[in-house]
Protein backbone atom coordinates (compact mmCIF):
# COMPACT_ATOMS: atom_id res chain seq x y z
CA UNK A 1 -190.23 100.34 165.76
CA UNK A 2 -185.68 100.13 165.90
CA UNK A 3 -186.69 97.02 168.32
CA UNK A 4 -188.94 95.59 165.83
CA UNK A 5 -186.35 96.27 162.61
CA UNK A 6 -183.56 95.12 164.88
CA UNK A 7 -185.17 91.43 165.94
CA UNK A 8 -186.00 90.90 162.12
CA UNK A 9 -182.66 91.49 161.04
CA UNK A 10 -181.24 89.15 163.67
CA UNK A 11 -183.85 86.64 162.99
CA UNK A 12 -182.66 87.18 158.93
CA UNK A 13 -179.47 86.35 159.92
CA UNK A 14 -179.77 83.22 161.82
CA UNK A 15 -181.56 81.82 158.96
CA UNK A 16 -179.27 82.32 156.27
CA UNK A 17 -176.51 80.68 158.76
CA UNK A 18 -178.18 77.66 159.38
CA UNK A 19 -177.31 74.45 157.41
CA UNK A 20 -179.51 72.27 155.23
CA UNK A 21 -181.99 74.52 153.21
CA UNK A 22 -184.17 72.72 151.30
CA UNK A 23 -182.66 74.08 148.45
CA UNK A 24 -179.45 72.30 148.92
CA UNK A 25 -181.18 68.71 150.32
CA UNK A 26 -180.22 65.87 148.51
CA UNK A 27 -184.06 64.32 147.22
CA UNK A 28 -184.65 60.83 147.77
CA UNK A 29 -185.89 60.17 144.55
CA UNK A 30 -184.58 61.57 141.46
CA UNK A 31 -184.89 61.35 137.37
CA UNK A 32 -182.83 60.92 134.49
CA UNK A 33 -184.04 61.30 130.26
CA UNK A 34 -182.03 61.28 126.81
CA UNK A 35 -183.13 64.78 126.72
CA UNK A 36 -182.19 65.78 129.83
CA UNK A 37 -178.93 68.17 131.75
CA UNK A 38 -176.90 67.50 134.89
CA UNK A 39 -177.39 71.40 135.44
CA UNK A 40 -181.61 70.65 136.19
CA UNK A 41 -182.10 69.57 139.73
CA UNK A 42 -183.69 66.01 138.58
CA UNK A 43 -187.16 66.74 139.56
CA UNK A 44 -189.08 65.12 137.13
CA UNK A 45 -190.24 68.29 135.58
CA UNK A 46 -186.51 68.99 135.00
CA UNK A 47 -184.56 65.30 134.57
CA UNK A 48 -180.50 65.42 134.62
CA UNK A 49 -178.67 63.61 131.49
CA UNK A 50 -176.82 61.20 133.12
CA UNK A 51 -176.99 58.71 136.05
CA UNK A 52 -173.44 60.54 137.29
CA UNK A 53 -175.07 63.88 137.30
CA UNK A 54 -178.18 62.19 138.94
CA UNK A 55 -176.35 60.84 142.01
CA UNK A 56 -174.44 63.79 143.52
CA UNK A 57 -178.39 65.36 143.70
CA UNK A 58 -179.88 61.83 145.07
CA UNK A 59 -179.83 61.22 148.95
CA UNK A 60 -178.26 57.43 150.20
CA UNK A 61 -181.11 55.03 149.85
CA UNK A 62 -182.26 57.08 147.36
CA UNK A 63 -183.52 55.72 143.41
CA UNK A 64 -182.88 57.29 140.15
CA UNK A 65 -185.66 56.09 137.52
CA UNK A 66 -185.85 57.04 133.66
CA UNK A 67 -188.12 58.92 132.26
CA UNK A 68 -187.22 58.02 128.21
CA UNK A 69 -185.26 56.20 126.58
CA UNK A 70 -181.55 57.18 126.30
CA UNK A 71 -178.04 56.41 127.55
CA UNK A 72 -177.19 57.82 130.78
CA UNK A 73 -173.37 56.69 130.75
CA UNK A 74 -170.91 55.08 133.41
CA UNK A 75 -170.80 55.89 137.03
CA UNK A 76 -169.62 55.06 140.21
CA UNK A 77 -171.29 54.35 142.89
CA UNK A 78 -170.66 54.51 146.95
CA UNK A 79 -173.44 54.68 148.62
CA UNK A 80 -177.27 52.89 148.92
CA UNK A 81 -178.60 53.69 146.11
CA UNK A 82 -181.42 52.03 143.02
CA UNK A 83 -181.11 52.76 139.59
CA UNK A 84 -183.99 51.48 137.90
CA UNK A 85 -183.94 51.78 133.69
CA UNK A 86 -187.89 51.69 134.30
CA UNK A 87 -190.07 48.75 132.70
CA UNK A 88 -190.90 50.32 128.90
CA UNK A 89 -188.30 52.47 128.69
CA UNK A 90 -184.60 51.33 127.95
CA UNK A 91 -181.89 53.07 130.33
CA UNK A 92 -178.35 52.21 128.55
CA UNK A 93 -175.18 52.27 129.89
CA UNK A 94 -172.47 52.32 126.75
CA UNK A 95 -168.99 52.30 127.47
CA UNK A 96 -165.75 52.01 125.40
CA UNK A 97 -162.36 51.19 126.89
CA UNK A 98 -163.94 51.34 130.55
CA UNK A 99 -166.29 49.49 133.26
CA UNK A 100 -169.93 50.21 133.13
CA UNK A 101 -171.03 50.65 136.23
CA UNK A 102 -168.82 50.75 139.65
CA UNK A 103 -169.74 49.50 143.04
CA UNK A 104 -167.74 50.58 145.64
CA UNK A 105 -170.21 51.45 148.07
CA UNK A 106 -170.09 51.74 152.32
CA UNK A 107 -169.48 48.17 153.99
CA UNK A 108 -173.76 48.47 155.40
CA UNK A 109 -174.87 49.59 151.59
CA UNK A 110 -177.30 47.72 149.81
CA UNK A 111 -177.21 48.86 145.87
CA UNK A 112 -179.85 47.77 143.39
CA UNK A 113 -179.63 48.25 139.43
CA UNK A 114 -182.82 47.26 137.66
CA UNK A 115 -183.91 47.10 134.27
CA UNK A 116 -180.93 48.66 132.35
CA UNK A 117 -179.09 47.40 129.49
CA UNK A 118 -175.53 47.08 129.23
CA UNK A 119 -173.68 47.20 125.67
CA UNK A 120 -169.88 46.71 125.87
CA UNK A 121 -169.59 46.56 121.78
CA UNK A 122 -167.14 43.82 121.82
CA UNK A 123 -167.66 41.79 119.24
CA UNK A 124 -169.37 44.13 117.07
CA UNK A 125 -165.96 44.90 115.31
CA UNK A 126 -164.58 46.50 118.09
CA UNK A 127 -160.97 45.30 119.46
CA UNK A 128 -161.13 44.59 123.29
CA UNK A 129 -159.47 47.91 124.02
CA UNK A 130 -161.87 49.81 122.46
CA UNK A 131 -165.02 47.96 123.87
CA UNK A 132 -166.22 47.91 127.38
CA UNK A 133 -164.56 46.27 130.15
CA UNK A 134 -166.76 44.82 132.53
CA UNK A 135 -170.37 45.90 132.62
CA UNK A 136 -170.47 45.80 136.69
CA UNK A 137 -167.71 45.65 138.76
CA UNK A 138 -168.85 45.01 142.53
CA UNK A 139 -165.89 46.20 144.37
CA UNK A 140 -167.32 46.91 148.23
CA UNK A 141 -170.35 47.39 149.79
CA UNK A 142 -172.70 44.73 151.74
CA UNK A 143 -175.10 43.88 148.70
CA UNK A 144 -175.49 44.21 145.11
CA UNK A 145 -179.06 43.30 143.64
CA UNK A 146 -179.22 42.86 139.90
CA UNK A 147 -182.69 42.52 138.08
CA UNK A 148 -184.29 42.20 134.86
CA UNK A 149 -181.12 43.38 132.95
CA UNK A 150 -179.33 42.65 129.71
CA UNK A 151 -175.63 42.73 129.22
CA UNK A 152 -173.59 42.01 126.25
CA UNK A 153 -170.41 42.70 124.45
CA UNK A 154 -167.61 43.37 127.11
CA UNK A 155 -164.16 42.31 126.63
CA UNK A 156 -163.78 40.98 130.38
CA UNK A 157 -166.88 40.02 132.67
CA UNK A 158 -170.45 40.70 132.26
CA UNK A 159 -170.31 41.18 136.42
CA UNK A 160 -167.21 40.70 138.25
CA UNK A 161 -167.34 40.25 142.61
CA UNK A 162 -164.00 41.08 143.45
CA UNK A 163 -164.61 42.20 147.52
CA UNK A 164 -162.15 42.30 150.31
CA UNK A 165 -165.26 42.01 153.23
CA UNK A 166 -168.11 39.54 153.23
CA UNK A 167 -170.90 40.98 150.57
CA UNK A 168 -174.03 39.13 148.89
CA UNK A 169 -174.28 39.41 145.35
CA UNK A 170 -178.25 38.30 143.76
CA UNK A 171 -178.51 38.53 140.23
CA UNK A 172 -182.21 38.10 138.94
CA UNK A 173 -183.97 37.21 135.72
CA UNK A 174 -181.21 38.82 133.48
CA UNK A 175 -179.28 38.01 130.60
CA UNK A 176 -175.55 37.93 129.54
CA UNK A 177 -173.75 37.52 126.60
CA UNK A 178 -170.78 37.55 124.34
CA UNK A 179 -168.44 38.39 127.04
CA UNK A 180 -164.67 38.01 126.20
CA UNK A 181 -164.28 36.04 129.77
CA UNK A 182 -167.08 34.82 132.44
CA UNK A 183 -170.33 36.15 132.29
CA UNK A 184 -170.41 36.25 136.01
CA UNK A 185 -167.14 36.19 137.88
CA UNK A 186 -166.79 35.80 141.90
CA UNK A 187 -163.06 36.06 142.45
CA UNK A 188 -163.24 37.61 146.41
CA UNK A 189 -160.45 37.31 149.13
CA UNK A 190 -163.24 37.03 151.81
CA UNK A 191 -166.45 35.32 151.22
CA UNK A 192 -169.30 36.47 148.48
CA UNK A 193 -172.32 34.34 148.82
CA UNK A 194 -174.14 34.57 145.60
CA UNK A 195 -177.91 33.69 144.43
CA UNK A 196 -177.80 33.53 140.43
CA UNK A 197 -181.81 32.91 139.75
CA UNK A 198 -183.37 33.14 136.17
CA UNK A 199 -179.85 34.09 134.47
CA UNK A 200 -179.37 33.02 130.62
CA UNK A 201 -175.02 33.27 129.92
CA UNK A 202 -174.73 32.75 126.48
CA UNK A 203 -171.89 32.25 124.23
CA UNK A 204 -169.34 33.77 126.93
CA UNK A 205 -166.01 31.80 127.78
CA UNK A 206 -167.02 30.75 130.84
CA UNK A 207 -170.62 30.58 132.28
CA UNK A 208 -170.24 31.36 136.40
CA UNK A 209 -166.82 31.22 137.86
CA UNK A 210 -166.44 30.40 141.54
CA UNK A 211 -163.20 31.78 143.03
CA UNK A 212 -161.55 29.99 146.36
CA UNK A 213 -163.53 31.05 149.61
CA UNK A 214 -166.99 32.04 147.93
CA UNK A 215 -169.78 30.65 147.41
CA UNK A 216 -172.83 30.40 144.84
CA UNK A 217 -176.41 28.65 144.30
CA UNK A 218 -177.29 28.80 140.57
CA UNK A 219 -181.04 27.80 140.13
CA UNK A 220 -183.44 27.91 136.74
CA UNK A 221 -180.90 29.04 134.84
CA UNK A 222 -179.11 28.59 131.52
CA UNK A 223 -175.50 28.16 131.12
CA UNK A 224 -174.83 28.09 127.05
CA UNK A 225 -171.99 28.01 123.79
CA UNK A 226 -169.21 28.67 126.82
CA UNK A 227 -166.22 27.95 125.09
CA UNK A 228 -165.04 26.93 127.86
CA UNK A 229 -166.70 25.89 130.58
CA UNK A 230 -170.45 26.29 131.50
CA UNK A 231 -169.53 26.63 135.11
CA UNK A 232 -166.49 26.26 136.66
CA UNK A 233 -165.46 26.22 140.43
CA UNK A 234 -161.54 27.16 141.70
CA UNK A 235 -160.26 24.79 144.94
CA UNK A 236 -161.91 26.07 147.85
CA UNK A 237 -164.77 27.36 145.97
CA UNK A 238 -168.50 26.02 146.14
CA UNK A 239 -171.44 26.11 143.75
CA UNK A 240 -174.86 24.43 143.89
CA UNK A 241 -176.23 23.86 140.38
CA UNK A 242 -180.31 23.44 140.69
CA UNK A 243 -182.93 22.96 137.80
CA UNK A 244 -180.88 24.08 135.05
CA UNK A 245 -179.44 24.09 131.70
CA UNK A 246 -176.21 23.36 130.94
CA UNK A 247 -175.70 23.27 127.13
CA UNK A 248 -173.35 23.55 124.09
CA UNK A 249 -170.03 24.11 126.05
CA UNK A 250 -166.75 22.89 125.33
CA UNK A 251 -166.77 21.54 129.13
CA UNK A 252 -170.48 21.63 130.81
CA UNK A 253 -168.79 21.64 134.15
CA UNK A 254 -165.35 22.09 135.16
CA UNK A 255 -165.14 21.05 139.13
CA UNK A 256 -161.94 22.17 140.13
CA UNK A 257 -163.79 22.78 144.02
CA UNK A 258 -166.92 21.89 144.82
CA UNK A 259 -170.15 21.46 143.02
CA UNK A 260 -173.29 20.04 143.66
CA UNK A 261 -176.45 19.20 140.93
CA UNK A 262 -179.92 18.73 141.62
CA UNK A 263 -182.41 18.66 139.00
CA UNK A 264 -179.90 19.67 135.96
CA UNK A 265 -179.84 19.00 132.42
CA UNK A 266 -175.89 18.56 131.31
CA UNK A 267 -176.10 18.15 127.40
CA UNK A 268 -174.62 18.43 124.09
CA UNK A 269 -171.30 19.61 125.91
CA UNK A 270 -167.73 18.14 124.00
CA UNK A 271 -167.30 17.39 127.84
CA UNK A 272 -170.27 17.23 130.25
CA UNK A 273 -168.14 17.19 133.44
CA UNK A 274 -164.27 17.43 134.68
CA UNK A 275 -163.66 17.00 138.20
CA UNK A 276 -165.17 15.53 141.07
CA UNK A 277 -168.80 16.09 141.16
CA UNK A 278 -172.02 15.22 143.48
CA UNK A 279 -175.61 14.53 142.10
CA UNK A 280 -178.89 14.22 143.81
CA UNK A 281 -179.64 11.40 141.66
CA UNK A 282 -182.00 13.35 139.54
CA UNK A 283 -179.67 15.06 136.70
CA UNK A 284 -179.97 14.30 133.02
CA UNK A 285 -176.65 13.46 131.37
CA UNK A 286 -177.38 13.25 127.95
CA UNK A 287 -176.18 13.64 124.32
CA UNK A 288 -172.68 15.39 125.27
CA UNK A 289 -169.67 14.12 122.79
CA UNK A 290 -167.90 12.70 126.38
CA UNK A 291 -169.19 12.72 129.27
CA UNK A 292 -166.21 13.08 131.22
CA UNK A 293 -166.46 11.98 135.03
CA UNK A 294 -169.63 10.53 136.81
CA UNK A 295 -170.92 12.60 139.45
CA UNK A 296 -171.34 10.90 142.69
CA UNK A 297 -174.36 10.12 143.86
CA UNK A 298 -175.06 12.31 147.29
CA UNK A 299 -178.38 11.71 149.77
CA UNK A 300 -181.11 13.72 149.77
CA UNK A 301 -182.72 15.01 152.94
């Protein structure tokens, strides 16, 4: 019987020594609701309040979704991770004075943010100090995915890629607006290659910005009211303009580095185009007060 007694307390002991209960793992996937508190583990059954509260309980490669509407705040991310405002329900993120959402995630880390809306309040009566900065600032990591979101009213960028390693940015079927400088920036000391698909930038100074080293294909998108430019490359930066709009600036397209069109509507700009351009041949020029310098004419293989 003492034999017995003794192995069970031994065998009590070594469990409550050894790492990684469940109740302390990290889950993969994790939940966030307007009604919610960071003190609840996340389950679904018991959501956290805000996406900061959700990711310290969500494992890398994990995804936070939302459960109901509400706003779930600004965070900061470093590691894999989705956040995913969930189609039907609106997941905010409403900031004053600060940046939305921070990536500064591992240099292998892929990070996705789908389906949330961004609201800066600048331009709502709000002075640029009191309004959100920039919705997402993409400091480090290896990718940053953004889909089917909607950001408006920041006094700087709508998304900023400001990187010191290579890193892909892809923004998808989203929409920015009323941003105080470019509604997406790519300012990076070592290459970004970005893919800007199904994008409306309205009535933000500048459209896309291409910074020296990086790189960018816009394509069935809509660059709009810039009061600026539309798009805009620095020297030593590249951007491929494909099957879009390019409408209502004060300067459609301001080629300070490269840029290539294909398939692009320029119109109804004061200026359609400063700077040396190159066409595929199949761009409509149209309607603008000037039209500024004539692209030249590049083949097509």
């Amino acid at each position: 019987m003492w034999k017995k007694l003794l192995l069970l307390a031994a065998l009590g002991t070594i469990a409550a020594i050894l790492p990684g209960s469940p109740a302390s793992a990290q889950a993969t996937r994790t939940w966030v609701s307007g009604v919610g508190d960071d003190a609840n583990p996340c389950s679904r059954t018991a959501p956290c309040k805000t996406w900061a509260g959700a990711i310290s309980k969500t494992a890398a490669g994990g995804e936070i979704d939302v459960l109901d509407p509400g706003g779930f705040g600004a965070v900061t991310i470093t590691k894999s991770i989705t956040l995913d405002g969930s189609p039907g329900s609106i997941g905010s993120v409403l900031v004053a004075g600060t940046n939305g959402i921070n990536v500064s995630a591992g240099a292998t880390d892929v990070v996705i943010l789908r389906n949330i809306r961004f609201q800066g309040v600048f331009g709502n009566g709000s002075s640029p100090g009191n309004s959100g900065q920039t919705a997402i600032s993409f400091n480090a990591g290896a990718k940053l995915v953004v889909e089917r979101c909607d950001i408006m009213g920041f006094a700087l960028n709508g998304i900023l890629a400001n990187l010191s390693a290579a890193a892909t940015l892809s923004v998808h079927d989203t929409t920015i607006a009323n941003v105080g400088k470019t509604a997406v920036a790519i300012t990076s000391t070592v290459t970004t290659t970005a893919n800007i698909e199904g994008v409306s930038m309205w009535n933000n100074n500048f459209g896309v910005a291409v910074g020296a080293g990086n790189k960018a294909l816009v394509d069935h998108s809509v660059m709009a009211g810039a009061l600026t430019a539309g798009a805009e490359t620095d020297p030593g930066g590249s951007l491929f303009i494909d099957n879009s709009e390019i409408t209502g600036n004060a300067t459609g397209i301001l080629a300070n580095g490269t840029v290539i069109l294909g398939n692009s509507d320029i119109t109804f700009n004061t200026t359609a185009i400063t700077g040396a351009t190159s066409s595929y041949g199949n761009n409509r020029i149209f309607g603008n007060t000037g039209n500024g310098t004539t692209p030249t004419t590049t083949g097509q293989n």
